[in-house]
PDB file of N, CA and C in Angstrom:
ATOM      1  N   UNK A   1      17.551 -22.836 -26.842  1.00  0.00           N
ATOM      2  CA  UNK A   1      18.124 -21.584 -26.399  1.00  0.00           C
ATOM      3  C   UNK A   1      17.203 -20.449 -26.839  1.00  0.00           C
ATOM      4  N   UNK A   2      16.675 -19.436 -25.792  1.00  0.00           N
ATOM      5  CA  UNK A   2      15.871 -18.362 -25.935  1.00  0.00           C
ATOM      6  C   UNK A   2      16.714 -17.443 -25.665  1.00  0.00           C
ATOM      7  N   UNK A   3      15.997 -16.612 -26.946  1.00  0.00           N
ATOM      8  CA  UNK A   3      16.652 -15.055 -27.123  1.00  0.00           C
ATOM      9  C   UNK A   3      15.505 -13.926 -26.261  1.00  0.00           C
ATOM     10  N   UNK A   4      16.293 -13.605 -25.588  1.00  0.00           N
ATOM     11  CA  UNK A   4      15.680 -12.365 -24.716  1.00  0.00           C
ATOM     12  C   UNK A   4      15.693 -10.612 -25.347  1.00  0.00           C
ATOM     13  N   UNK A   5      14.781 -10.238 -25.879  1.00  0.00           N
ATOM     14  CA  UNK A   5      15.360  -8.701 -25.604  1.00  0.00           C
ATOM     15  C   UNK A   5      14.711  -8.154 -24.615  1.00  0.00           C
ATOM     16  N   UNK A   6      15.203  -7.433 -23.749  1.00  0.00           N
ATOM     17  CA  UNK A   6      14.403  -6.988 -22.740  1.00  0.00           C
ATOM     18  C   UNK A   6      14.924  -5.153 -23.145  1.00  0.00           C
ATOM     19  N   UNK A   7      13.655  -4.389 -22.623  1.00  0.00           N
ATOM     20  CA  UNK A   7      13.327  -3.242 -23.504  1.00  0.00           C
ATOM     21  C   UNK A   7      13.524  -1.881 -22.046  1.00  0.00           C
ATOM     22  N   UNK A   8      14.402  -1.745 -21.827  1.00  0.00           N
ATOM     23  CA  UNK A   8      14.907  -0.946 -20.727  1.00  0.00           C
ATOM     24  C   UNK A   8      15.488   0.726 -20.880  1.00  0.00           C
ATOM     25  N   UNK A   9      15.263   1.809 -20.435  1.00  0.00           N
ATOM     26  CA  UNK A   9      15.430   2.654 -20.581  1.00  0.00           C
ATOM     27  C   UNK A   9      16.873   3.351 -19.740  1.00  0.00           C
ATOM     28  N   UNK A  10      17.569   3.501 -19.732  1.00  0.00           N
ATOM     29  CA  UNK A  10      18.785   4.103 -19.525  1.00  0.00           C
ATOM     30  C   UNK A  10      19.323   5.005 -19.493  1.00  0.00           C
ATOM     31  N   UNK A  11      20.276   6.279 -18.613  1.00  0.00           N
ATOM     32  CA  UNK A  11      20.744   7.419 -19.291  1.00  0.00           C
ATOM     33  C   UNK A  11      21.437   7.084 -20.146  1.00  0.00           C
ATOM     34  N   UNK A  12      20.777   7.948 -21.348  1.00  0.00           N
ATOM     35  CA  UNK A  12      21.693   8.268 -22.566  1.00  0.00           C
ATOM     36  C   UNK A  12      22.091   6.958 -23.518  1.00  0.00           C
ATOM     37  N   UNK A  13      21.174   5.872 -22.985  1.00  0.00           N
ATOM     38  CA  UNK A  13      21.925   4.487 -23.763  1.00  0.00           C
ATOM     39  C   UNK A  13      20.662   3.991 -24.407  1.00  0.00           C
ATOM     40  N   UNK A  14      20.616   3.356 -25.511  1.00  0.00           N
ATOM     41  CA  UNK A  14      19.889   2.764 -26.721  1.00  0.00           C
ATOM     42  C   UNK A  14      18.898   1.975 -25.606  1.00  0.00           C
ATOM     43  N   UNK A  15      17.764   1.828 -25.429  1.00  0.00           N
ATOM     44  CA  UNK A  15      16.900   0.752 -24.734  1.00  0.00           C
ATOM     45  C   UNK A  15      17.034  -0.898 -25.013  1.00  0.00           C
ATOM     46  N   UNK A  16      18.041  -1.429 -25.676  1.00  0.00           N
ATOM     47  CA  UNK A  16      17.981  -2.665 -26.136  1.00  0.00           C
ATOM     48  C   UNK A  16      18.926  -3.358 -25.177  1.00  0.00           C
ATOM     49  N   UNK A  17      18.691  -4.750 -24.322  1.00  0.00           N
ATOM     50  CA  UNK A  17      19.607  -5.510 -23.901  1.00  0.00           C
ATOM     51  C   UNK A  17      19.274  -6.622 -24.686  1.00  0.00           C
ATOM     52  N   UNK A  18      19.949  -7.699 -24.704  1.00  0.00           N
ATOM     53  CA  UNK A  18      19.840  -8.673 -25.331  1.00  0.00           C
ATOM     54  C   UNK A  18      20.320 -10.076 -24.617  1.00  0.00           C
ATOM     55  N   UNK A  19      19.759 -11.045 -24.277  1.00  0.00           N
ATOM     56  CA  UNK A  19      20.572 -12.232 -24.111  1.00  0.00           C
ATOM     57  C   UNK A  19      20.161 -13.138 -24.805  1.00  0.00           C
ATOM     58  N   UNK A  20      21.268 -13.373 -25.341  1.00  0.00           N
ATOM     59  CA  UNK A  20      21.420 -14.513 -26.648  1.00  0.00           C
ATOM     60  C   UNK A  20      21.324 -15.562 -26.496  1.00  0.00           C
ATOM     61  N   UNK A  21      20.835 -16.295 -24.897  1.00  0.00           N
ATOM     62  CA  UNK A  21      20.505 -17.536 -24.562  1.00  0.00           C
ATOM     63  C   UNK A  21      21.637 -18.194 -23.187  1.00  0.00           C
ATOM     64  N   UNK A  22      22.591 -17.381 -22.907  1.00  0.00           N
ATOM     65  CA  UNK A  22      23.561 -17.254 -22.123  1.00  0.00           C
ATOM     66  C   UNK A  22      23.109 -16.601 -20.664  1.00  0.00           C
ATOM     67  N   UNK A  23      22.496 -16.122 -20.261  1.00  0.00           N
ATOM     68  CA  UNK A  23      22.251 -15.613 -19.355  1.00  0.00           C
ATOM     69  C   UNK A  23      21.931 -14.317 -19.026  1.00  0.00           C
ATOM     70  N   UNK A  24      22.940 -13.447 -19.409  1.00  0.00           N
ATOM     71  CA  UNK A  24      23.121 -12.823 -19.486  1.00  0.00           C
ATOM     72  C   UNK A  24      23.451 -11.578 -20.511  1.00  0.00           C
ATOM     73  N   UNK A  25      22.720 -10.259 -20.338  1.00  0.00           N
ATOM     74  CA  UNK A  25      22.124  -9.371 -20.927  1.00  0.00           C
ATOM     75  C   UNK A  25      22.993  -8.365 -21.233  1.00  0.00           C
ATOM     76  N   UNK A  26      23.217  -8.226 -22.829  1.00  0.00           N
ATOM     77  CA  UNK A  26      23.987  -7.186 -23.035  1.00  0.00           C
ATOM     78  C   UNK A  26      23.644  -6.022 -23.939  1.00  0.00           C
ATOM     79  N   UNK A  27      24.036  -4.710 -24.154  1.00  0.00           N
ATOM     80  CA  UNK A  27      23.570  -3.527 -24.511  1.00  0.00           C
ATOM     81  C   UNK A  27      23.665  -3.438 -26.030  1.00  0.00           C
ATOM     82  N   UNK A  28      22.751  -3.282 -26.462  1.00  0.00           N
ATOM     83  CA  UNK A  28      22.994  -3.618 -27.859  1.00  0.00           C
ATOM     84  C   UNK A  28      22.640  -2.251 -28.914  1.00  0.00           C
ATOM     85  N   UNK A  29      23.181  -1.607 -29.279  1.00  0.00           N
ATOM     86  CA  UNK A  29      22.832  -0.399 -30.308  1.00  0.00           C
ATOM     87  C   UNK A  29      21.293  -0.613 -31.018  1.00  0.00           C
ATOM     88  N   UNK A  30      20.509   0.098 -31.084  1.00  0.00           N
ATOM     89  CA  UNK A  30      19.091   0.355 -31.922  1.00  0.00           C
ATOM     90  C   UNK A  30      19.838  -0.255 -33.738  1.00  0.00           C
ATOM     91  N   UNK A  31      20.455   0.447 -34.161  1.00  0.00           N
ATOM     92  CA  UNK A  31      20.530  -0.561 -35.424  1.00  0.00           C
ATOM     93  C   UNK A  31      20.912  -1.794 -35.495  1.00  0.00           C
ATOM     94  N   UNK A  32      21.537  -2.041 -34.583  1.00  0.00           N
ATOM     95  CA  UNK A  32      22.475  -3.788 -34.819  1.00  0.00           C
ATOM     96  C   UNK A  32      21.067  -4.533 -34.401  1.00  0.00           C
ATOM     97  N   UNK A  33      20.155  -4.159 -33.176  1.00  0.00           N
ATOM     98  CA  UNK A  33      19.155  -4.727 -33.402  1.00  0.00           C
ATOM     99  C   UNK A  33      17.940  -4.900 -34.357  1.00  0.00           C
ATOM    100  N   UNK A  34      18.037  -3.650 -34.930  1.00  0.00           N
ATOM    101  CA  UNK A  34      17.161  -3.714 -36.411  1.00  0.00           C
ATOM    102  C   UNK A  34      17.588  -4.430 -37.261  1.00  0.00           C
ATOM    103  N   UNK A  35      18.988  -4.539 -37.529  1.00  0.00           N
ATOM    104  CA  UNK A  35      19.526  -5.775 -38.810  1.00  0.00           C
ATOM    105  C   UNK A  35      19.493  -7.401 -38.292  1.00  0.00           C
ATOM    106  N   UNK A  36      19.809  -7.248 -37.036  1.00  0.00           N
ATOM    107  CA  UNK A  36      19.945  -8.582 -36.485  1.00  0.00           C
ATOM    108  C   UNK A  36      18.627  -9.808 -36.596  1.00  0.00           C
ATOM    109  N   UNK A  37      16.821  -8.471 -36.340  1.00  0.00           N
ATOM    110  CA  UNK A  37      15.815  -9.075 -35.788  1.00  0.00           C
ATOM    111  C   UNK A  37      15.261  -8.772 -37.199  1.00  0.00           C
ATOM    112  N   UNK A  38      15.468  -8.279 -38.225  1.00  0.00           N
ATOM    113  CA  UNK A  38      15.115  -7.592 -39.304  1.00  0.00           C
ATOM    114  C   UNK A  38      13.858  -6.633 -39.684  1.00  0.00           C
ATOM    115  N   UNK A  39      13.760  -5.674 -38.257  1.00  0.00           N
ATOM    116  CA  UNK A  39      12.912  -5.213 -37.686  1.00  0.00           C
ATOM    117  C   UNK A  39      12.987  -3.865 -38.707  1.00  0.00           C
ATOM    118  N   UNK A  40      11.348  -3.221 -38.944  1.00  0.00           N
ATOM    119  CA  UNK A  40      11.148  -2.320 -40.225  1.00  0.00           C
ATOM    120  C   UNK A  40      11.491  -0.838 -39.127  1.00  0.00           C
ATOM    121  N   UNK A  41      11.681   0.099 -39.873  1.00  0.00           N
ATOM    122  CA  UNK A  41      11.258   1.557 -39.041  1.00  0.00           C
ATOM    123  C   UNK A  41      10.696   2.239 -38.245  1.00  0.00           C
ATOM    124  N   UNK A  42       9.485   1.785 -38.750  1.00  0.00           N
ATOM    125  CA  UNK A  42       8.185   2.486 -38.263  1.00  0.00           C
ATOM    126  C   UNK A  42       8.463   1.574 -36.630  1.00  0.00           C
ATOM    127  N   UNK A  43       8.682   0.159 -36.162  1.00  0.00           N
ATOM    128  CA  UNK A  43       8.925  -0.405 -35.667  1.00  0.00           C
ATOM    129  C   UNK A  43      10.156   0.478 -34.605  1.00  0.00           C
ATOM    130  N   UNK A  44      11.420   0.637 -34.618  1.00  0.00           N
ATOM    131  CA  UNK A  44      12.411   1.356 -34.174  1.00  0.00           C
ATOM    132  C   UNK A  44      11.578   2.291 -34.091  1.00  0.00           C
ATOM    133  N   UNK A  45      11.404   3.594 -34.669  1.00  0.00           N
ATOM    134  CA  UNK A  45      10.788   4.595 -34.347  1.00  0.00           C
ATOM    135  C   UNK A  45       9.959   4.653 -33.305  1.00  0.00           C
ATOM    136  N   UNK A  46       9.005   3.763 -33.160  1.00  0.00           N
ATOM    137  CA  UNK A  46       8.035   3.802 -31.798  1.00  0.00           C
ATOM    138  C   UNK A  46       8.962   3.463 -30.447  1.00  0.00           C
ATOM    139  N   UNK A  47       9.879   2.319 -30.523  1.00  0.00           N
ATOM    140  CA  UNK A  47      10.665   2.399 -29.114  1.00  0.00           C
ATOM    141  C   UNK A  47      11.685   3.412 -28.748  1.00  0.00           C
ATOM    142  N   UNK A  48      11.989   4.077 -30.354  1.00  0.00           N
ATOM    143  CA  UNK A  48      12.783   5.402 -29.328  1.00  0.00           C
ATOM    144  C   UNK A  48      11.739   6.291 -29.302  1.00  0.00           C
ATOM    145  N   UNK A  49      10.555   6.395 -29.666  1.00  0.00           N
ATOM    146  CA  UNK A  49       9.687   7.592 -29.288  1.00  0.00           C
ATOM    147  C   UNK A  49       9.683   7.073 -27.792  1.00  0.00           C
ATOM    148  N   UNK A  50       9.261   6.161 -26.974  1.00  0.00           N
ATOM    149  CA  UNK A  50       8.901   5.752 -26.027  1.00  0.00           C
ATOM    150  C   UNK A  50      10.243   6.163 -25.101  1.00  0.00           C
ATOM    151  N   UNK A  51      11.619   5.638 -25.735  1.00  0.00           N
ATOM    152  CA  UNK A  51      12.599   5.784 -24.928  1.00  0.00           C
ATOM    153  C   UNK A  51      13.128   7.468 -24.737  1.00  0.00           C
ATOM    154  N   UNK A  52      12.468   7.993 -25.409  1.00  0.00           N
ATOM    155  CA  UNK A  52      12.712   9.529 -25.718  1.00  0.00           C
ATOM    156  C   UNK A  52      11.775  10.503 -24.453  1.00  0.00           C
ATOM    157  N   UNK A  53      10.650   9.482 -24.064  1.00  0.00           N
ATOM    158  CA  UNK A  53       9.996  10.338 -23.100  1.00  0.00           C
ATOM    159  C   UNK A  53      10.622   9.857 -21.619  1.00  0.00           C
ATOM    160  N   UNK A  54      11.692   8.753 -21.912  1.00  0.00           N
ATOM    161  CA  UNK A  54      12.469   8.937 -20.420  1.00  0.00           C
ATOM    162  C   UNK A  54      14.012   9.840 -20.578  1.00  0.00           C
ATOM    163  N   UNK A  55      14.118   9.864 -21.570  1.00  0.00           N
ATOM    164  CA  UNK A  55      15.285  10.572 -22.049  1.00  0.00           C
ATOM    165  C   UNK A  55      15.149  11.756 -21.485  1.00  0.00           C
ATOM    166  N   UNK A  56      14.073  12.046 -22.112  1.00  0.00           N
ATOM    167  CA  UNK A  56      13.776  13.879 -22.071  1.00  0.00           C
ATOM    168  C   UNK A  56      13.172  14.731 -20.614  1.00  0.00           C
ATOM    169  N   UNK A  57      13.033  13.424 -20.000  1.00  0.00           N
ATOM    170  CA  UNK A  57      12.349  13.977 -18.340  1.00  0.00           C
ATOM    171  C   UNK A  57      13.613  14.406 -17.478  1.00  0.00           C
ATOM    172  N   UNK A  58      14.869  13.722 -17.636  1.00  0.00           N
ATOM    173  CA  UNK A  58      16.009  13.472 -16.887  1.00  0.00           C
ATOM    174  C   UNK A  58      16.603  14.747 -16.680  1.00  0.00           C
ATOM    175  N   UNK A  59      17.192  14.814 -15.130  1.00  0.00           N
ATOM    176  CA  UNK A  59      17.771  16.387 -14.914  1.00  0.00           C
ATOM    177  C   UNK A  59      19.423  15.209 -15.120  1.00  0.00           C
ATOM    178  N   UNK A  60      19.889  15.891 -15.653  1.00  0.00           N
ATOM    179  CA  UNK A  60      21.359  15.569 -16.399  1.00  0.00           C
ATOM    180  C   UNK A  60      22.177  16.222 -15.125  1.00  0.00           C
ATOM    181  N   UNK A  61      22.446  16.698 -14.200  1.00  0.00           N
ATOM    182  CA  UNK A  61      22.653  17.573 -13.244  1.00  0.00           C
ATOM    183  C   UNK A  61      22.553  16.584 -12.284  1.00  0.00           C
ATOM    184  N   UNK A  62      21.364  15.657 -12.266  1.00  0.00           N
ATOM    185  CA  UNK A  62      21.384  14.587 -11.168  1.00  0.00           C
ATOM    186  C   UNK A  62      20.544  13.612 -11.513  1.00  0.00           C
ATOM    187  N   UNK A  63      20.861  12.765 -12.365  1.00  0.00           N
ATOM    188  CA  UNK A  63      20.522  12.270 -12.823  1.00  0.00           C
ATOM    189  C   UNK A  63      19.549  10.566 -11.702  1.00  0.00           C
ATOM    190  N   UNK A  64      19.968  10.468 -10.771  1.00  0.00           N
ATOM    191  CA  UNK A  64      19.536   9.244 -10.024  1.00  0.00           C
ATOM    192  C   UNK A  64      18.273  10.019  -9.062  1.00  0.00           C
ATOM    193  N   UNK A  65      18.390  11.735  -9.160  1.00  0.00           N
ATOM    194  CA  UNK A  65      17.236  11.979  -8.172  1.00  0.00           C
ATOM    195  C   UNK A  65      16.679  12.629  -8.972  1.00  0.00           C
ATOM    196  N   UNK A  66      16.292  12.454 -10.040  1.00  0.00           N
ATOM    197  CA  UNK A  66      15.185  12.760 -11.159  1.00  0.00           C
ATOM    198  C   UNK A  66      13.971  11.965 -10.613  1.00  0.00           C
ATOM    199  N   UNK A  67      13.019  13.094 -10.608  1.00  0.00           N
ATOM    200  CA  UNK A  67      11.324  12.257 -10.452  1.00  0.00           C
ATOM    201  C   UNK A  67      10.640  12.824 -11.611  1.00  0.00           C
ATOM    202  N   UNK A  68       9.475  12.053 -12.292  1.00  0.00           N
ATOM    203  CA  UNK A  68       8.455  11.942 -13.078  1.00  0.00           C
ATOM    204  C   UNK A  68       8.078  13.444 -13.136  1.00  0.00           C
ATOM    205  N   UNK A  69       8.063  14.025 -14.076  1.00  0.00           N
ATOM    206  CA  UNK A  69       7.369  15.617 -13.974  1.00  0.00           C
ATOM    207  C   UNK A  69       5.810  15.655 -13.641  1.00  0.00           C
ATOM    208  N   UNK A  70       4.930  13.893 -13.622  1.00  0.00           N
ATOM    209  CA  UNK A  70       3.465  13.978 -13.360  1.00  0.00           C
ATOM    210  C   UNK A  70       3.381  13.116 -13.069  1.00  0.00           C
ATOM    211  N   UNK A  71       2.312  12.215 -12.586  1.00  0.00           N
ATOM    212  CA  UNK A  71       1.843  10.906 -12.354  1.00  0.00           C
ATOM    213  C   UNK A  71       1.295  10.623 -13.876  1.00  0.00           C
ATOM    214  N   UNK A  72       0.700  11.325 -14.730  1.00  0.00           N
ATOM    215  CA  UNK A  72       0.017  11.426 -16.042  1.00  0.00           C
ATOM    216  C   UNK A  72       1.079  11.025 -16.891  1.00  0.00           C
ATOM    217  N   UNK A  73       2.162  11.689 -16.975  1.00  0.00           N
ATOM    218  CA  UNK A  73       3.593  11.556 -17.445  1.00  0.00           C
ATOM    219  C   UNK A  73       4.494   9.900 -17.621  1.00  0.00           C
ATOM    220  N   UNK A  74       4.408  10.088 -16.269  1.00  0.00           N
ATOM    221  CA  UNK A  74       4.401   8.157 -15.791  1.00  0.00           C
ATOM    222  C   UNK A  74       3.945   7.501 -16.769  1.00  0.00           C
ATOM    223  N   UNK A  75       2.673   7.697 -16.444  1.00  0.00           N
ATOM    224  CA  UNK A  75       1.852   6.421 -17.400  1.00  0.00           C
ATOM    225  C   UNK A  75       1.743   6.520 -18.397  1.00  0.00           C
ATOM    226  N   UNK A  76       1.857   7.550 -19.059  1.00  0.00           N
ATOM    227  CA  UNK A  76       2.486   7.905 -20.574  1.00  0.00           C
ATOM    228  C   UNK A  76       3.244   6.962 -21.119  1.00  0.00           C
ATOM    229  N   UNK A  77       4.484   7.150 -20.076  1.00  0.00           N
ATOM    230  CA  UNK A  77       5.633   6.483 -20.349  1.00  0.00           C
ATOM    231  C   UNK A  77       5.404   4.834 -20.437  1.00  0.00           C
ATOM    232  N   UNK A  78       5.074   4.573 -19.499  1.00  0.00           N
ATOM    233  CA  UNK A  78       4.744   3.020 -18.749  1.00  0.00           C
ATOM    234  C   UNK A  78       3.630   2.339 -20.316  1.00  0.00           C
ATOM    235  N   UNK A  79       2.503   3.303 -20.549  1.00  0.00           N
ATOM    236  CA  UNK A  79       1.899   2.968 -21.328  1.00  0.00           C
ATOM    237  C   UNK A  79       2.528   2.670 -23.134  1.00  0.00           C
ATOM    238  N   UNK A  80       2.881   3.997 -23.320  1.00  0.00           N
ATOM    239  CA  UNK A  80       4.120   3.619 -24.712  1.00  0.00           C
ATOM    240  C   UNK A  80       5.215   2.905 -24.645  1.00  0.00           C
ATOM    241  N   UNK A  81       5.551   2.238 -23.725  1.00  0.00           N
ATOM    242  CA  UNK A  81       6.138   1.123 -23.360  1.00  0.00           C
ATOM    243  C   UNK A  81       6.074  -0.311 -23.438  1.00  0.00           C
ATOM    244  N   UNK A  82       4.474  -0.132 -23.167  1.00  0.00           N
ATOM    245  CA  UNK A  82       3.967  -1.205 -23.349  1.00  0.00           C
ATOM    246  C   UNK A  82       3.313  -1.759 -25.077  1.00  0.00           C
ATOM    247  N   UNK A  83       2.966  -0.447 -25.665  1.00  0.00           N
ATOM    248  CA  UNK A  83       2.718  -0.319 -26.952  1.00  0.00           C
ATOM    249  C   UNK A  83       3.801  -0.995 -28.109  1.00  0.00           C
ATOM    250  N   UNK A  84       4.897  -0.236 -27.617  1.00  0.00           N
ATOM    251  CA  UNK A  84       6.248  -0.810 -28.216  1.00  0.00           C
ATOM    252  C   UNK A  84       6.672  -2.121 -28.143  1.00  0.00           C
ATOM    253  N   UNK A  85       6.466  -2.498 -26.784  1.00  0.00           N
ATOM    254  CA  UNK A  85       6.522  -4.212 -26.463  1.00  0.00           C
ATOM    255  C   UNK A  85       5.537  -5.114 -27.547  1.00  0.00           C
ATOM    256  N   UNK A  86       4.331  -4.804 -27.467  1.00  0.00           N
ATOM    257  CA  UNK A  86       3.492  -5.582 -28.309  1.00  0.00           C
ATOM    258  C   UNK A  86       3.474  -4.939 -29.944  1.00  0.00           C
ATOM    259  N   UNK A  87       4.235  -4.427 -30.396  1.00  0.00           N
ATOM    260  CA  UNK A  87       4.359  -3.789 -31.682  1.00  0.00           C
ATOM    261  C   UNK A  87       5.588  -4.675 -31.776  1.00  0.00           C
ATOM    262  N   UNK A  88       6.869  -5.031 -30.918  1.00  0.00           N
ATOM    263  CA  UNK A  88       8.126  -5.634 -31.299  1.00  0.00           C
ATOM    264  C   UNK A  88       7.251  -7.235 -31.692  1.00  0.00           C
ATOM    265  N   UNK A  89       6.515  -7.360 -30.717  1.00  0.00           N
ATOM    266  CA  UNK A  89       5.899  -9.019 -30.645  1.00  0.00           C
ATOM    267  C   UNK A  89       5.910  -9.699 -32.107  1.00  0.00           C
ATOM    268  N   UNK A  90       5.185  -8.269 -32.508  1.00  0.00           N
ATOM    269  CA  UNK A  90       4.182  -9.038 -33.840  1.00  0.00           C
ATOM    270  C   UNK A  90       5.472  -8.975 -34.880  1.00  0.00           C
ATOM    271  N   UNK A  91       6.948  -8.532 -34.877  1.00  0.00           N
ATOM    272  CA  UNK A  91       7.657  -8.407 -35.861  1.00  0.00           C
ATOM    273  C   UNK A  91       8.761  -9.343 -35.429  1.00  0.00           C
ATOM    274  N   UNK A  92       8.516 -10.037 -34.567  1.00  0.00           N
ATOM    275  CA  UNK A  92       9.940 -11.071 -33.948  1.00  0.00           C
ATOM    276  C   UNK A  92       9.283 -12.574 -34.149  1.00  0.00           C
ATOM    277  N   UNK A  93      10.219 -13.469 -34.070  1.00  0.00           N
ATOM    278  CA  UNK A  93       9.752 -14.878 -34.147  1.00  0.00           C
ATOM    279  C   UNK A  93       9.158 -15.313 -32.674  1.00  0.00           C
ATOM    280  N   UNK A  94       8.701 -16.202 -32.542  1.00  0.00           N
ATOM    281  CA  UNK A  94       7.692 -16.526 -31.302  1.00  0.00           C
ATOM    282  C   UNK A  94       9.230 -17.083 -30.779  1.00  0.00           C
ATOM    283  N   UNK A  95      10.126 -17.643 -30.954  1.00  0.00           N
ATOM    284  CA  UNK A  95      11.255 -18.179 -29.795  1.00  0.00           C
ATOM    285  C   UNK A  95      12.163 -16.704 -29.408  1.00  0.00           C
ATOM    286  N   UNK A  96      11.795 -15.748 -29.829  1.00  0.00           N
ATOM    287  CA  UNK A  96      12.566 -14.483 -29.395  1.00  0.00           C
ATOM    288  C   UNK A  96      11.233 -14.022 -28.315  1.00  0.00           C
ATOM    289  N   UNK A  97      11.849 -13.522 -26.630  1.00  0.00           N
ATOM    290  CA  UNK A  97      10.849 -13.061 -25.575  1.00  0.00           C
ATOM    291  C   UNK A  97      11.517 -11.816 -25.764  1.00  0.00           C
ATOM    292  N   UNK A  98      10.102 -11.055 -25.070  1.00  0.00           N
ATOM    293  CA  UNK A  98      10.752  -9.851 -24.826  1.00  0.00           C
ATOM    294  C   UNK A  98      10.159  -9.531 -23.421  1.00  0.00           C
ATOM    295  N   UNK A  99      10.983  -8.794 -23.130  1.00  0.00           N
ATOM    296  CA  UNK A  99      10.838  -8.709 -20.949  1.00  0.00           C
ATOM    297  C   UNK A  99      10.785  -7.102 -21.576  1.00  0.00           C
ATOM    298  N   UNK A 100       9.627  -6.648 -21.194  1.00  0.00           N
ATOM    299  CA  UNK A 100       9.483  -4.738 -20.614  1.00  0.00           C
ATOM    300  C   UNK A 100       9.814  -4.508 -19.215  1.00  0.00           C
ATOM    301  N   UNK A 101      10.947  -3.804 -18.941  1.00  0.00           N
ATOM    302  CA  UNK A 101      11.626  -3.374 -17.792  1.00  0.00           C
ATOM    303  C   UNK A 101      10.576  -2.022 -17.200  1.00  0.00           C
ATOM    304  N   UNK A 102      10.950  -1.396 -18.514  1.00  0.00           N
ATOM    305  CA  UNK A 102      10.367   0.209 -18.163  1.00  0.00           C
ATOM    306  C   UNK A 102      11.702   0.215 -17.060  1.00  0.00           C
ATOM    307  N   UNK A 103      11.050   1.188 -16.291  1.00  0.00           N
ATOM    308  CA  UNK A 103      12.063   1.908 -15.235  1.00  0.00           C
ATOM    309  C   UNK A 103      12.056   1.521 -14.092  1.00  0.00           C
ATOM    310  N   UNK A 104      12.186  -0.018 -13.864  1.00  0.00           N
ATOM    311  CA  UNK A 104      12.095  -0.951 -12.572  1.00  0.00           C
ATOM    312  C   UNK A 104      10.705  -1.107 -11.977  1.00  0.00           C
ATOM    313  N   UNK A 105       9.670  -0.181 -12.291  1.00  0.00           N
ATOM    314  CA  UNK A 105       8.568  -0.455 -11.243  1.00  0.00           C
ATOM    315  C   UNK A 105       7.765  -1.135 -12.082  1.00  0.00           C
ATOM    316  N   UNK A 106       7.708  -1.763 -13.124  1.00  0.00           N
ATOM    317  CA  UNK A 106       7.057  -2.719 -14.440  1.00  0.00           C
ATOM    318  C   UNK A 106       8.406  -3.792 -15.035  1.00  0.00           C
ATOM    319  N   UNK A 107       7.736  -5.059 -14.445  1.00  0.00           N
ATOM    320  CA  UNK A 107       8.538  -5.863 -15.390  1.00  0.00           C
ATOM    321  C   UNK A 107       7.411  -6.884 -15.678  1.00  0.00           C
ATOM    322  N   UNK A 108       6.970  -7.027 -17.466  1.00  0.00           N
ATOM    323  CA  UNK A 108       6.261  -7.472 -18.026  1.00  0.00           C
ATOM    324  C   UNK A 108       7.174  -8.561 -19.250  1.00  0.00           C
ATOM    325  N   UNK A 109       6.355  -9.524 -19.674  1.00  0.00           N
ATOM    326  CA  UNK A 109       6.624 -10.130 -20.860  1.00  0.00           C
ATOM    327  C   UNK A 109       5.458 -10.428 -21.925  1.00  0.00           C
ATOM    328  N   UNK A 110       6.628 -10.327 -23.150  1.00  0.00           N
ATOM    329  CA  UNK A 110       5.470 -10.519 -24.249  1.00  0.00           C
ATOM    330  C   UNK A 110       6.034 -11.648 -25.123  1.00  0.00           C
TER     331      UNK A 110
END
């Protein structure tokens, strides 16, 4: 049984899903996953920095027809995304995957 976290950005919700080997993926709070994976700070800190630059782009007003304030911006995002993915790698056990969603137009694994 493989543990999935897959690293997804959301309005207003913690970036963590989780499937525990079941199928299916559920939303899991930033600390319960830090105690659970026994993941350090500095660690958390980089995926909400990452999840913070989709946070902070969002018109709250309309939230589904929000676009990228740049193409530069994007890949910002897409890129500290990917940073965070391979920063979780090196602090998880090799039978824990992690799937990078990003914001549907990237789905990667590490």
């Amino acid at each position: 049984m493989t543990v999935t976290i897959r690293l997804w950005s959301d309005w207003s919700l913690d970036p963590f899903y989780v499937d525990s080997g079941t199928g299916s993926f559920e939303l899991v709070c930033a600390e319960e996953v830090a105690e659970i994976f026994g993941l350090p700070d500095h660690v958390m800190r980089e995926v909400a920095d990452w999840d913070r630059l989709y946070q902070d782009h969002l018109n709250w007003d309309d939230p589904g027809n929000t676009q990228w304030p740049s193409d530069e911006y994007h890949r910002r995002y897409l890129d500290r995304g990917r940073e965070a993915a391979r920063l979780l790698r090196r602090h998880l056990p090799a039978d824990v995957a992690i799937e990078y969603l990003a914001d549907e137009t990237v789905r990667e694994y590490y």
